[in-house]
N, C-alpha and C. Protein backbone atom coordinates (compact mmCIF):
# COMPACT_ATOMS: atom_id res chain seq x y z
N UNK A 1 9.55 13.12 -47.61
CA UNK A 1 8.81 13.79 -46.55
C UNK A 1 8.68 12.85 -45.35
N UNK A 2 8.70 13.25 -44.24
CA UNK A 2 8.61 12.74 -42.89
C UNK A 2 7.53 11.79 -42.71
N UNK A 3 6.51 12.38 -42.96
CA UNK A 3 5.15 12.28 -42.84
C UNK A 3 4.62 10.57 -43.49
N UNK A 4 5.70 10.42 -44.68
CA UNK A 4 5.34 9.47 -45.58
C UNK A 4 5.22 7.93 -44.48
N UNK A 5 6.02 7.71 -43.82
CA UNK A 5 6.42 6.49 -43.00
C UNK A 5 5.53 6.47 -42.26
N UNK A 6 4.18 6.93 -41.90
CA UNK A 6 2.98 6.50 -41.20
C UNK A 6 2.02 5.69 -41.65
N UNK A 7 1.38 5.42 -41.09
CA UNK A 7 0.06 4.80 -41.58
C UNK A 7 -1.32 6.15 -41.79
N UNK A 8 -1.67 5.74 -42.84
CA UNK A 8 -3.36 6.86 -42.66
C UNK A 8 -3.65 6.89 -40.99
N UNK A 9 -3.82 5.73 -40.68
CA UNK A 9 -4.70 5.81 -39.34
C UNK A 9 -4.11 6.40 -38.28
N UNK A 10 -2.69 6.68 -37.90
CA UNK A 10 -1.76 7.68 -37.05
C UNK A 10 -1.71 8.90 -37.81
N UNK A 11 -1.89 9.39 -39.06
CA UNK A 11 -2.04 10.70 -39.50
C UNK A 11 -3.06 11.40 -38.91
N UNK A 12 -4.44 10.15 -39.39
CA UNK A 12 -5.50 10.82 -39.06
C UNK A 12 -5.81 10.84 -37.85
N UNK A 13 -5.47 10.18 -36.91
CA UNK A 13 -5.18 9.96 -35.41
C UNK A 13 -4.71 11.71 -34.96
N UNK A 14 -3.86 11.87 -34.93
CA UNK A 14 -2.71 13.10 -35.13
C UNK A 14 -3.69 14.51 -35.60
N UNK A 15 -4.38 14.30 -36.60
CA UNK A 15 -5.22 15.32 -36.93
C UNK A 15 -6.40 15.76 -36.12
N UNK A 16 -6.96 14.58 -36.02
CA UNK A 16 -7.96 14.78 -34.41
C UNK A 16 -7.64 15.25 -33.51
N UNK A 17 -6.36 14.66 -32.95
CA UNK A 17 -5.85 15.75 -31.94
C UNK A 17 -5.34 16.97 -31.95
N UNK A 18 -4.71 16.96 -33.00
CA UNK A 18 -4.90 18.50 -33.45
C UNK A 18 -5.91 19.43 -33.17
N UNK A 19 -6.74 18.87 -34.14
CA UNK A 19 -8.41 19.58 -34.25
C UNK A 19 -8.97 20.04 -32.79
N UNK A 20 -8.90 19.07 -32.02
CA UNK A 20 -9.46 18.99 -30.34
C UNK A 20 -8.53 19.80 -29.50
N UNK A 21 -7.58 20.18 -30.35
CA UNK A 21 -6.57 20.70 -28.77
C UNK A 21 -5.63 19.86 -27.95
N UNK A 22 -5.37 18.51 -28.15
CA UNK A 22 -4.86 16.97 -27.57
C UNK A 22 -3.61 16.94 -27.58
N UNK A 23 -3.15 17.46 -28.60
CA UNK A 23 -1.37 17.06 -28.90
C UNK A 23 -0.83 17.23 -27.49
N UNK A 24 -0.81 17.82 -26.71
CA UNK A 24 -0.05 17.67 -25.40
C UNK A 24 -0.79 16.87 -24.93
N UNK A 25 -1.59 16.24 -24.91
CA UNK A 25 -2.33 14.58 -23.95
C UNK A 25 -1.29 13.29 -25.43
N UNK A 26 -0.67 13.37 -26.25
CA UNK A 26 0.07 12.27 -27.00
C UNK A 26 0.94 11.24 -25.82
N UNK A 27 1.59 11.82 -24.82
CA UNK A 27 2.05 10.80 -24.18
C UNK A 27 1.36 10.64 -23.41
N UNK A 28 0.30 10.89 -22.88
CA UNK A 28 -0.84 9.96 -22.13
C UNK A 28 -0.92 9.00 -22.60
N UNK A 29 -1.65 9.38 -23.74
CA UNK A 29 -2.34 8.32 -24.65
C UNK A 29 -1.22 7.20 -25.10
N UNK A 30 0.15 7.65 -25.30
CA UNK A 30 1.07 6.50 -25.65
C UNK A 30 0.90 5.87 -24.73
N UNK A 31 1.30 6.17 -22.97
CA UNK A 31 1.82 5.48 -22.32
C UNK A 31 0.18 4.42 -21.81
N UNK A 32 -1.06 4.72 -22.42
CA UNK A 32 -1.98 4.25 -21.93
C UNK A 32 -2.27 2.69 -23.19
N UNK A 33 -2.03 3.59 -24.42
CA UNK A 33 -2.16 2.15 -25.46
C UNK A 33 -0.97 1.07 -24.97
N UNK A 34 0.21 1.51 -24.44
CA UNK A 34 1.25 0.65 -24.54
C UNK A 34 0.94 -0.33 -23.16
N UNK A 35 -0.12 -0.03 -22.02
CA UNK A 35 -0.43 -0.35 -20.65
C UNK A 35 -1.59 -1.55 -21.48
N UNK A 36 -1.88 -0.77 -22.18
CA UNK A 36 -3.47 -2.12 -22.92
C UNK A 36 -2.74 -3.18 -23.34
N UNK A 37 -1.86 -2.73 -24.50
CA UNK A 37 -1.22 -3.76 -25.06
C UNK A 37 -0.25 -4.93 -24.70
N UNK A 38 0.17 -4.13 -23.14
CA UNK A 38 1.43 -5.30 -22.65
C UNK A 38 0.16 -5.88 -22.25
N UNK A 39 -0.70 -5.59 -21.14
CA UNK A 39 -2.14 -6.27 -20.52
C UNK A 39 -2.30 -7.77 -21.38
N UNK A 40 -2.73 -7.49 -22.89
CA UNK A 40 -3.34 -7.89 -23.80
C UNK A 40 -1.99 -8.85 -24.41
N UNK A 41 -1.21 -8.75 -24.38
CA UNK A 41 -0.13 -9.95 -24.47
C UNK A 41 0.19 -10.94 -23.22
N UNK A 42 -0.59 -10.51 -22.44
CA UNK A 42 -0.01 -11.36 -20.85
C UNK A 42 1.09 -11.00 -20.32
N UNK A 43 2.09 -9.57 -20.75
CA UNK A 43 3.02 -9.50 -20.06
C UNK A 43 2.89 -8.42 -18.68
N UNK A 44 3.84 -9.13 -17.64
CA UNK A 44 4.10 -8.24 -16.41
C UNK A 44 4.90 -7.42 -16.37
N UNK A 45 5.04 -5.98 -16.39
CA UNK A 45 6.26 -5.47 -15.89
C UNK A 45 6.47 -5.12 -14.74
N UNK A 46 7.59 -5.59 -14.30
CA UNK A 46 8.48 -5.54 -13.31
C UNK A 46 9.82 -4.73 -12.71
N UNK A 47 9.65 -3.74 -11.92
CA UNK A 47 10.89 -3.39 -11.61
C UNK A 47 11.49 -3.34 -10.65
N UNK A 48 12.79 -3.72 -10.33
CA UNK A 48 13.77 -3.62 -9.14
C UNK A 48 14.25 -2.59 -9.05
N UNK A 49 14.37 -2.14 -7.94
CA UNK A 49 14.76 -0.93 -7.81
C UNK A 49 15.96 -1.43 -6.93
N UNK A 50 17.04 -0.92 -7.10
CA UNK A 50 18.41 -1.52 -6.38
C UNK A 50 19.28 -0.31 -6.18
N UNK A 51 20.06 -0.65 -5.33
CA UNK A 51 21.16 0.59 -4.25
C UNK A 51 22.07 1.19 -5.66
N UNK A 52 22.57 -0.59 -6.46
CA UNK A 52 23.42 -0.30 -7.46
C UNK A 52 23.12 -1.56 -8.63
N UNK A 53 23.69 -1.30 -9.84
CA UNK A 53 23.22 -1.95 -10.99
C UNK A 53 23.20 -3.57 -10.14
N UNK A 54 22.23 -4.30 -10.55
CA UNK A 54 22.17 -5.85 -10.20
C UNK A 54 22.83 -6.54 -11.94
N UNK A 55 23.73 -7.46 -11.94
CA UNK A 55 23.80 -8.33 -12.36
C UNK A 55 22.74 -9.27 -13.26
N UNK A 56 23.39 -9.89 -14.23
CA UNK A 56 22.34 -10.47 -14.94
C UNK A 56 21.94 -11.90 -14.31
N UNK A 57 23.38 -12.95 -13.50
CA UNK A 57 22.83 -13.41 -13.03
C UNK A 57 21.40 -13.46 -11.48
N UNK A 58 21.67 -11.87 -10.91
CA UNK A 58 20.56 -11.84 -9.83
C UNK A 58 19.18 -11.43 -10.43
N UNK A 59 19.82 -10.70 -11.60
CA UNK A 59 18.31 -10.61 -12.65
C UNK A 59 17.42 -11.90 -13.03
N UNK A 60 18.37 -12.70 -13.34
CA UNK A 60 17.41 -14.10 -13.44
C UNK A 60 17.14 -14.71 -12.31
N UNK A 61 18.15 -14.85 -11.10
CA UNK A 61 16.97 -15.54 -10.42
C UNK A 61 16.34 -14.60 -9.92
N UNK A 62 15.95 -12.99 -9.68
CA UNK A 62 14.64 -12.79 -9.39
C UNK A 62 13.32 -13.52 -10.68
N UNK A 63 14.02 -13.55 -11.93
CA UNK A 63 12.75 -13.56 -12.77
C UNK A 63 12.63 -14.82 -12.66
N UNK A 64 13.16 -15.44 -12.25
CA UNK A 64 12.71 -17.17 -11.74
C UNK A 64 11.80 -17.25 -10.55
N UNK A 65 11.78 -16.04 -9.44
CA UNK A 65 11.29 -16.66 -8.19
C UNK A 65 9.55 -16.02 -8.38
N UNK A 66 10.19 -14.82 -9.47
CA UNK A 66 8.98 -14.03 -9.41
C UNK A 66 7.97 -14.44 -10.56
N UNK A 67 8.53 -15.62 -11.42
CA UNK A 67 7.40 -16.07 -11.90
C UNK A 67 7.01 -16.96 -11.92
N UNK A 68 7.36 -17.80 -10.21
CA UNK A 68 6.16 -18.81 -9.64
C UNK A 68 4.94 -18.16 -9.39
N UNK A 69 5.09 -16.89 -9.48
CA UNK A 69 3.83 -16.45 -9.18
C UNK A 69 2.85 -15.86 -9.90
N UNK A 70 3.33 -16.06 -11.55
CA UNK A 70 2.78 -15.75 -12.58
C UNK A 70 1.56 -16.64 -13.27
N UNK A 71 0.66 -16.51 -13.61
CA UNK A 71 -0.76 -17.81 -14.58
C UNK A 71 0.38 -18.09 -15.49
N UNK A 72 0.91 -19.36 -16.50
CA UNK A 72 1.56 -20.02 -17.19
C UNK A 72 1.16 -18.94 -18.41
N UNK A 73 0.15 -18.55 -18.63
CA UNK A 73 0.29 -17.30 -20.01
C UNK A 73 0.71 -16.55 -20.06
N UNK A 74 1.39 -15.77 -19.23
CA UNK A 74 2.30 -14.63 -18.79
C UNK A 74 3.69 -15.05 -18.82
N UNK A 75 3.87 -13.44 -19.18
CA UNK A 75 5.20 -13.47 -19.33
C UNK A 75 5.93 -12.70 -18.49
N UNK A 76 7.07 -12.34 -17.66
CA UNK A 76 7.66 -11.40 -16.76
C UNK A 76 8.40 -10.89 -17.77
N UNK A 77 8.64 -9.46 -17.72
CA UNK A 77 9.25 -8.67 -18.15
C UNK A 77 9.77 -7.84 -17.29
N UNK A 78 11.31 -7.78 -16.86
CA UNK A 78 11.69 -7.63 -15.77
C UNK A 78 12.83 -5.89 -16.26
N UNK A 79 13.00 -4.82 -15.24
CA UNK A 79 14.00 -4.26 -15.77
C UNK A 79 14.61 -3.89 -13.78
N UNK A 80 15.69 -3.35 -14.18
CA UNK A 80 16.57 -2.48 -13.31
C UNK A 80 16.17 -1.24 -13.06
N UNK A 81 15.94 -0.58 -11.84
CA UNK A 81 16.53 0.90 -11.79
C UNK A 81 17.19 1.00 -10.47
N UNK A 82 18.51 2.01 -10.64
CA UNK A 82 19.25 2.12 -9.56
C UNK A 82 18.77 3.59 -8.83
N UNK A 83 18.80 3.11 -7.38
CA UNK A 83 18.49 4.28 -6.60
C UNK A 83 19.26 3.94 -5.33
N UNK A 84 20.44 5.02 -5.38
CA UNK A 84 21.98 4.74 -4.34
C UNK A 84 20.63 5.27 -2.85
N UNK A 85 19.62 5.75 -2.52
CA UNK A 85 19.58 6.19 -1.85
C UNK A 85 18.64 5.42 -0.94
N UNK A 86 18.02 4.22 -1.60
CA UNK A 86 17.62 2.55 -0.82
C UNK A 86 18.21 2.32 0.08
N UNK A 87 20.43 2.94 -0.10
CA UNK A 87 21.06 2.02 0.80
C UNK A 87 21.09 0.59 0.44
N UNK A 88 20.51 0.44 0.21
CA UNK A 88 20.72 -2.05 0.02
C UNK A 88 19.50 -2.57 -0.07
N UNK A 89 19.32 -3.47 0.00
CA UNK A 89 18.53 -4.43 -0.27
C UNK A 89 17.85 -4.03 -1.71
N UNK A 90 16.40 -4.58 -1.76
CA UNK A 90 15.40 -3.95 -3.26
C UNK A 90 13.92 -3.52 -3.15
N UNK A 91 13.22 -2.62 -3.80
CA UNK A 91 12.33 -2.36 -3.87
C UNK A 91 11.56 -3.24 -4.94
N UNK A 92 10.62 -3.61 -5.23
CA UNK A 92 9.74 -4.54 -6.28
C UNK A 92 8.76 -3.80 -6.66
N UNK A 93 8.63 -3.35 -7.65
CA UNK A 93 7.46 -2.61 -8.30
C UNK A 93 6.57 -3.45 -9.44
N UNK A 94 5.74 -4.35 -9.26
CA UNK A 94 5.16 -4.83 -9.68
C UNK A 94 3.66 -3.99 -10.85
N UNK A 95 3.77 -4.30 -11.63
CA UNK A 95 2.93 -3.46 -12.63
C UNK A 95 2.69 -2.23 -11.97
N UNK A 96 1.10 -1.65 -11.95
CA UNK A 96 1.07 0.08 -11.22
C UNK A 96 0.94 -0.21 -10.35
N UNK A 97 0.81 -0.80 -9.81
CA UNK A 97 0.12 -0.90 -8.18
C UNK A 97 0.49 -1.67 -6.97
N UNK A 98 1.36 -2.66 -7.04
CA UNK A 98 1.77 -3.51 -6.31
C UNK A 98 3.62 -2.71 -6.02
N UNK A 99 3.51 -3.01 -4.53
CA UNK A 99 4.99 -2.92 -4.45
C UNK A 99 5.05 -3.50 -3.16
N UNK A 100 7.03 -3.99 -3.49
CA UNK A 100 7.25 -4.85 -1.92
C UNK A 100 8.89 -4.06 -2.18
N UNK A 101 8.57 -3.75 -0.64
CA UNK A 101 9.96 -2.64 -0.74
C UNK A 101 10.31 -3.47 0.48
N UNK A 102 11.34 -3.75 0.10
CA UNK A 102 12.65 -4.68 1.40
C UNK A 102 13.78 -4.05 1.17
N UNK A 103 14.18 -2.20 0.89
CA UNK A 103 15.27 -1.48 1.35
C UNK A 103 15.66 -1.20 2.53
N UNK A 104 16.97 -1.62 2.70
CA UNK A 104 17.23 -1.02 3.66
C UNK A 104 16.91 0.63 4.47
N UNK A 105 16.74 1.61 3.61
CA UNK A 105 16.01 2.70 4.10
C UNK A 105 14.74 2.61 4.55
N UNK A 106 13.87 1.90 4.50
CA UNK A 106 12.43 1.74 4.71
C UNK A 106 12.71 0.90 5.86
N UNK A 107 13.80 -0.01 6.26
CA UNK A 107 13.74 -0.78 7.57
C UNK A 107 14.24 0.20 8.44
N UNK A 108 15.12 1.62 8.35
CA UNK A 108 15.44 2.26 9.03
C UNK A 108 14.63 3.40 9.29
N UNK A 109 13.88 3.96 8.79
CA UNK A 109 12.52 4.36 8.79
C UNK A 109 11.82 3.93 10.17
N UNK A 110 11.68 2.78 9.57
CA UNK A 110 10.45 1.75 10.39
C UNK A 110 11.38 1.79 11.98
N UNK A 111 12.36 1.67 11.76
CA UNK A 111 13.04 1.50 13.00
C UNK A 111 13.12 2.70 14.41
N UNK A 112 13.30 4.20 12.92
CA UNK A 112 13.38 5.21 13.52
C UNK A 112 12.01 5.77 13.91
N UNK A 113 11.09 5.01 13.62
CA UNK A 113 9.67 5.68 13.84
C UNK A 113 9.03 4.86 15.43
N UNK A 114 9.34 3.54 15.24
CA UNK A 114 9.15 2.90 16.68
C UNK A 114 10.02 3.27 17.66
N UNK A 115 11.24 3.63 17.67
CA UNK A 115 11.87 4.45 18.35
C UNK A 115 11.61 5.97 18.81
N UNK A 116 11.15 7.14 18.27
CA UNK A 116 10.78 7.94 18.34
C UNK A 116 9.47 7.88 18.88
N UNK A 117 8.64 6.72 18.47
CA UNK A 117 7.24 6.58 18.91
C UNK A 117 6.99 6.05 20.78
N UNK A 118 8.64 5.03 21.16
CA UNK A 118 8.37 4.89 22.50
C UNK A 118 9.09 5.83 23.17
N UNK A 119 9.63 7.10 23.00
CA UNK A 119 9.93 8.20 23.96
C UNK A 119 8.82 8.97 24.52
């Protein structure tokens, strides 16, 4: 049976939500224990967002530059995502809340908006 490879405490986990109506809040709740738990290990996640796949060597030295700026208990945990529509350069998505976007679309943006703004 399926069921066997759990623990009591995710069965009975599972049953509560049942009971309550919850089962569609399960990936909340995953993606919220898994936010505690990286927290609670000291790790950062990190993502680049790039025009096209980056390399493993530009993968490391971002995770070199970006964790001078880490407390020594931390760990960077770094991934890729490609988005052709940046145009170039990278976006930095730093855990939820932090971001440093140096795409080229966002400088053309910026460009096209001070332009439009002195006519």
């Amino acid at each position: 049976m399926l069921g066997e490879k759990y623990s009591e405490t995710t069965k009975n986990f599972f049953i509560v939500l049942a009971e309550n109506s919850r089962l569609a809040e399960t990936t909340k709740i995953i993606d919220a224990y898994q936010s505690i738990m990286t927290a609670s290990r000291g790790e950062v996640p990190v993502t680049v967002i790039s025009a096209k796949e980056l390399d493993p060597k530009t993968l490391a030295q971002l995770k070199t530059s970006l964790g001078k700026f880490l407390d020594p208990n931390q760990k960077l945990i770094i991934s890729n995502k490609v988005n052709p529509s940046i145009l170039g350069g990278l976006m930095i998505e730093i855990g939820n809340d932090k971001t440093i976007d140096l795409s080229v679309a966002s400088k053309l943006a910026k460009l096209n908006k001070l332009l439009t703004d002195a006519i």
